[in-house]
Protein backbone atom coordinates (compact mmCIF):
# COMPACT_ATOMS: atom_id res chain seq x y z
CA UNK A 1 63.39 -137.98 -80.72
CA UNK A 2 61.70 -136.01 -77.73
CA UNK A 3 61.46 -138.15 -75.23
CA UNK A 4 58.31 -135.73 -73.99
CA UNK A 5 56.81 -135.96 -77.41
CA UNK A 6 52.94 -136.77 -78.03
CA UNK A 7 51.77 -140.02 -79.34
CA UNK A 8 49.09 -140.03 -81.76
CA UNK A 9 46.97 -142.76 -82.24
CA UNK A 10 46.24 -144.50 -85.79
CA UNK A 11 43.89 -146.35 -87.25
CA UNK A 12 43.64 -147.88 -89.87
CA UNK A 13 39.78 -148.35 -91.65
CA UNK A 14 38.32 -150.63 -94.03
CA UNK A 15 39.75 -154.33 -93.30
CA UNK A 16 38.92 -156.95 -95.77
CA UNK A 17 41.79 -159.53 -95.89
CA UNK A 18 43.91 -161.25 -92.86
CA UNK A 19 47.15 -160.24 -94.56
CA UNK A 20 46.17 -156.49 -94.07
CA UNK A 21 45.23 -157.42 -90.20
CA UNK A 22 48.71 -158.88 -89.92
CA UNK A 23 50.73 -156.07 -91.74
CA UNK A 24 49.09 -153.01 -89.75
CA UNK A 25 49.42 -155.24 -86.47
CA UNK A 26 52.90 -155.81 -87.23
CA UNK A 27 53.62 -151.87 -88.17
CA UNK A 28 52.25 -150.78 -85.05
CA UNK A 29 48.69 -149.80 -85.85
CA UNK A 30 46.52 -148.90 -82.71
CA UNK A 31 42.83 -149.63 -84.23
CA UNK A 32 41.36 -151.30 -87.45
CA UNK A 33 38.36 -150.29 -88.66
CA UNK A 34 35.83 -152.88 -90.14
CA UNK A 35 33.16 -151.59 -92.44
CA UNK A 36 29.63 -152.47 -91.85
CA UNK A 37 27.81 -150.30 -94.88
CA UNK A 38 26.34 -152.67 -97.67
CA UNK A 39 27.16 -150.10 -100.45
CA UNK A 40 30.83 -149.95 -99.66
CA UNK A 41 33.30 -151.57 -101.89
CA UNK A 42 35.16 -152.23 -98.09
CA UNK A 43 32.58 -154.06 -96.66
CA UNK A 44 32.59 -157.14 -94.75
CA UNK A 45 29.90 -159.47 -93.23
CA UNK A 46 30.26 -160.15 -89.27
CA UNK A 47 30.75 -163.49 -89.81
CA UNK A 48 33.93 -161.96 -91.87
CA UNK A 49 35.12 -159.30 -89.24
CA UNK A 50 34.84 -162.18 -86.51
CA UNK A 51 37.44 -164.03 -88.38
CA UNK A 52 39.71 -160.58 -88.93
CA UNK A 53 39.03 -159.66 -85.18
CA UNK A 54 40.07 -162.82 -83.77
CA UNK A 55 43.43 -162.19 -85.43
CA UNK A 56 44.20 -158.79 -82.56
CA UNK A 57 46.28 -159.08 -79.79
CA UNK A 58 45.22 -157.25 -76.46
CA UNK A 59 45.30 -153.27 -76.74
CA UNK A 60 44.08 -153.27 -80.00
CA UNK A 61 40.63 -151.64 -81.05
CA UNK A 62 38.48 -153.48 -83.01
CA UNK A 63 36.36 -150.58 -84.50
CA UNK A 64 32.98 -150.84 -86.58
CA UNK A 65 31.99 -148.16 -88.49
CA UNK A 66 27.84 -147.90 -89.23
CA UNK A 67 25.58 -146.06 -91.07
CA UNK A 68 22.11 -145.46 -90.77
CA UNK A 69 21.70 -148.83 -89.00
CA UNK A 70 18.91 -149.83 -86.32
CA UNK A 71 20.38 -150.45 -82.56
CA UNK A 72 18.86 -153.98 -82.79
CA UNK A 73 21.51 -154.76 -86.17
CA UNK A 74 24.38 -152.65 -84.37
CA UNK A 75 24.36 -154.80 -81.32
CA UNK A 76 23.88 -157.97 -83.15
CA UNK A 77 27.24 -157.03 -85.33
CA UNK A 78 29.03 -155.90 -82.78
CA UNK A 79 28.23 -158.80 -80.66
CA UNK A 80 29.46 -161.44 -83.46
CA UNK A 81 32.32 -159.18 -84.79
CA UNK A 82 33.51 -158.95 -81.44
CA UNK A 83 34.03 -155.29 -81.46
CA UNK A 84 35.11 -152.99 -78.88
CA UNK A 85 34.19 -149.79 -80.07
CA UNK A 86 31.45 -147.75 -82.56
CA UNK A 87 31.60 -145.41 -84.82
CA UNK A 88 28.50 -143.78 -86.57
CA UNK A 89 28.89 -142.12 -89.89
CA UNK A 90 25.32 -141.43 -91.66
CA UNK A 91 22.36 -139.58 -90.35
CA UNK A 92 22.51 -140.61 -87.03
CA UNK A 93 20.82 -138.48 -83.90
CA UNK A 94 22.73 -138.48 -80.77
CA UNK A 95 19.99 -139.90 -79.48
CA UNK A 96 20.00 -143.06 -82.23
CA UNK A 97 23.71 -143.40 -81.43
CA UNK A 98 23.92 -143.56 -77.55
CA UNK A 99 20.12 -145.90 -77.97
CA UNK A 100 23.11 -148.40 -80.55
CA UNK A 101 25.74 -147.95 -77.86
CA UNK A 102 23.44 -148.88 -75.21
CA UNK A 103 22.04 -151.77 -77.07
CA UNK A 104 25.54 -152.54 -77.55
CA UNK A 105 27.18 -152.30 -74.19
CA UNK A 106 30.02 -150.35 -76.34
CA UNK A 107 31.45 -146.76 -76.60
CA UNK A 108 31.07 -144.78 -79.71
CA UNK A 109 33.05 -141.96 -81.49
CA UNK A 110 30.58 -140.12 -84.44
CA UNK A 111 32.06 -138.75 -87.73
CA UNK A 112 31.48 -135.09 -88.45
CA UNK A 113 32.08 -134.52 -92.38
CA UNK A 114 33.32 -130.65 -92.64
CA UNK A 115 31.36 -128.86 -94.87
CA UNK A 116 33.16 -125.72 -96.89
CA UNK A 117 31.42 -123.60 -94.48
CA UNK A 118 32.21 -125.64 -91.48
CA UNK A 119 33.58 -123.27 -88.58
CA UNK A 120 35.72 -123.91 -85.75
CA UNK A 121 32.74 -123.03 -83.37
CA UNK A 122 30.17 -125.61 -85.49
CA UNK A 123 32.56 -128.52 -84.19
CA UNK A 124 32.91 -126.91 -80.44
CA UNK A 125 29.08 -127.24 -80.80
CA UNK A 126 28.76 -130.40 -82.14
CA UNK A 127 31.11 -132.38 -79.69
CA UNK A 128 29.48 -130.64 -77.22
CA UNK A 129 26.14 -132.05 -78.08
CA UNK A 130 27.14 -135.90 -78.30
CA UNK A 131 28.83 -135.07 -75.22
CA UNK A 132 26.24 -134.37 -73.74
CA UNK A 133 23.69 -136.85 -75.27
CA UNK A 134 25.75 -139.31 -73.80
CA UNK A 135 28.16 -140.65 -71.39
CA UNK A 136 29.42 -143.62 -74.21
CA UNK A 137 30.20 -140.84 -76.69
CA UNK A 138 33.72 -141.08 -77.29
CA UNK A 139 34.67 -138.12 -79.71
CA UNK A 140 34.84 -137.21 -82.83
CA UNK A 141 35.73 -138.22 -86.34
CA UNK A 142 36.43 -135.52 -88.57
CA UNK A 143 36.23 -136.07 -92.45
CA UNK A 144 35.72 -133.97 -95.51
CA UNK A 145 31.75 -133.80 -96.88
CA UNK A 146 30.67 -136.28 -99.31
CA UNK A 147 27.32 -137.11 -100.64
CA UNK A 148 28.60 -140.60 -100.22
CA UNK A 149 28.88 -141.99 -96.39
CA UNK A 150 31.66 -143.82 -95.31
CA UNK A 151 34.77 -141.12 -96.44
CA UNK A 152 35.42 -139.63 -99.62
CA UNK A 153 39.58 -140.22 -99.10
CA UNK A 154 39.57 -136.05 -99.39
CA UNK A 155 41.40 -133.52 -97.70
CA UNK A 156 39.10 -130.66 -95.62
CA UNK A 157 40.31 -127.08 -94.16
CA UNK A 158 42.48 -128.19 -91.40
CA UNK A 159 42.63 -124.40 -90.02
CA UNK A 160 39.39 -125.25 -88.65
CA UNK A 161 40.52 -127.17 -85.88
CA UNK A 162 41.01 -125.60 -83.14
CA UNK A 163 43.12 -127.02 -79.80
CA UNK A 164 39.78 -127.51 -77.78
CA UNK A 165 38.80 -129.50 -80.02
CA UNK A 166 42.00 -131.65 -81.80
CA UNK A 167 43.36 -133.06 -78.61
CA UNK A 168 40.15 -135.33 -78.11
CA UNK A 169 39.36 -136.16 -82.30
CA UNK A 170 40.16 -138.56 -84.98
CA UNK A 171 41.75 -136.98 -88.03
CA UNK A 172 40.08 -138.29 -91.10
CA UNK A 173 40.34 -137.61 -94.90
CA UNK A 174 42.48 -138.16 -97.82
CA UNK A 175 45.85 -138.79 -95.14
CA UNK A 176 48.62 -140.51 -96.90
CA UNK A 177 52.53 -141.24 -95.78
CA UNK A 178 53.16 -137.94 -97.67
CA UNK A 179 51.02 -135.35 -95.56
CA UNK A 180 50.44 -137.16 -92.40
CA UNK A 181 53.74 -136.17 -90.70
CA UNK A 182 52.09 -132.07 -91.05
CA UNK A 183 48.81 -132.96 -90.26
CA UNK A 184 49.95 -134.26 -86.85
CA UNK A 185 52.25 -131.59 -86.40
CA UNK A 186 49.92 -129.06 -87.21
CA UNK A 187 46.86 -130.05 -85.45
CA UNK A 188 48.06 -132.48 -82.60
CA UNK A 189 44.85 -134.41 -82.87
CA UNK A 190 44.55 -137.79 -80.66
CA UNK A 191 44.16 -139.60 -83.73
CA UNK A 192 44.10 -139.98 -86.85
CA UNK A 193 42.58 -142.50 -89.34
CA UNK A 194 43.40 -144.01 -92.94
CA UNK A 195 42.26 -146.25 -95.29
CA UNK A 196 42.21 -145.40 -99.03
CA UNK A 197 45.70 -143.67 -98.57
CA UNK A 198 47.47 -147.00 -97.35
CA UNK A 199 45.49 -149.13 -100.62
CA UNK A 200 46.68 -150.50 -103.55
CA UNK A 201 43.57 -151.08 -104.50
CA UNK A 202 39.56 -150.19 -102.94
CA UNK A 203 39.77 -152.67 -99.88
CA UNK A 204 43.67 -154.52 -100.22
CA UNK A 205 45.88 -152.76 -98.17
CA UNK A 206 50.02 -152.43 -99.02
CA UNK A 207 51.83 -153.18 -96.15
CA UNK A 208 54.64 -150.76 -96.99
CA UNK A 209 52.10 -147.96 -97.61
CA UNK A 210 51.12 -148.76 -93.61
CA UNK A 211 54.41 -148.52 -92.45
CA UNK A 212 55.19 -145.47 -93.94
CA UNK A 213 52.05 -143.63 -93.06
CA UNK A 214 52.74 -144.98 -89.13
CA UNK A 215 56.58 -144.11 -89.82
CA UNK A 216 55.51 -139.94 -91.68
CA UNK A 217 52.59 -140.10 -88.10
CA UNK A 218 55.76 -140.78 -85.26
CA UNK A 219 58.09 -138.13 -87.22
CA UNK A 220 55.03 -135.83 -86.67
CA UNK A 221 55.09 -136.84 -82.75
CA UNK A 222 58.48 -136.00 -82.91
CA UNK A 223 57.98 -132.39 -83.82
CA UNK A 224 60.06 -132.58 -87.49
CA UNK A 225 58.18 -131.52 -90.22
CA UNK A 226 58.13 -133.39 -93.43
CA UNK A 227 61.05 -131.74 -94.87
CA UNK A 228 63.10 -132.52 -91.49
């Protein structure tokens, strides 16, 4: 392994059970992601994610993902879920998410869902204009489109990526143990995030499926591509 190699952050999204907490914990996982969205077959109640978030050691994020929500219900959620960090994925203005992050006292990171026609310049532009709606804005989430919110588990044009904008993002979108070692190796983004591709079912995680998609992210940090 190079010892000069990059480390990529993972998370891993959609929480439900304290097994799942435990297993990603134990394989090394740098952020969960607790979902927040009614209509999602991942979501939890607060009162839920307080009992998954008291489960985290220090250093890891407890992330809530939102959509559409007022700042008023986004503080009050992240206050009893204990959360550390926000992440907006519906309709959301800048301006509604730094007014949430505010209310919240929390950073935020905003998912972009690539469109077919999605340039490299529209995300240049687009982290440019959370950036500078606000100083909480974290970066961004990058995900394939959907007419459903929340992640469609799909994979998007990765040649749209460009350096100026990977080394600051969240990866996002149909990543599994089998392409995540060439996603990091071909984009170098900061992070990347999974949730449907570590399941054995919508919302139960498989430990093994965790520690292989951790295990396929390092051998990506190492420079080796999938075949290696």
């Amino acid at each position: 392994m190079n010892p000069m190699m990059t480390r990529t952050r993972v998370k891993v999204c959609g929480l439900t059970r304290e097994a799942d907490v435990e297993a990603a914990v134990a394989a090394g996982v740098d952020a969960l992601g607790f979902v927040f969205y009614p209509k999602s077959p991942r979501y939890v109640t607060p009162a839920r994610a307080a009992e998954l978030t008291a489960l985290l050691p220090p250093f890891i994020t407890a992330v809530g993902l939102f959509v559409n929500e007022t700042p008023e219900k986004v503080a009050e959620t992240a206050s009893a879920a204990r959360l550390s960090l926000l992440q907006f994925h519906g309709d959301e203005t800048p301006e509604q998410c730094h007014a949430a992050a505010v209310a919240s006292r929390l950073p935020f990171i905003r998912a972009f869902r690539v469109k077919p026609e999605t340039t490299a310049m529209d995300l240049i532009k687009y982290n440019n204009v959370y950036r500078n709606a606000s100083p909480l804005f974290r970066g961004l989430l990058l995900d394939v489109w959907s007419e459903v919110y929340g992640g469609a588990g799909k994979v998007f044009d990765w040649s749209i990526v460009s350096a100026e904008t990977a080394h600051q993002a969240v990866l996002s979108g149909g990543l599994n143990a089998q392409n995540a070692a060439g996603a990091v190796l071909q984009l170098r983004p900061y992070a990347v995030d999974v949730s449907s591709g570590v399941e054995s079912a919508k919302g139960i995680k498989d430990a093994g499926k965790i520690r292989a998609f951790i295990a396929a992210v390092r051998q990506g940090d190492a420079g080796n591509s999938p075949r290696e």
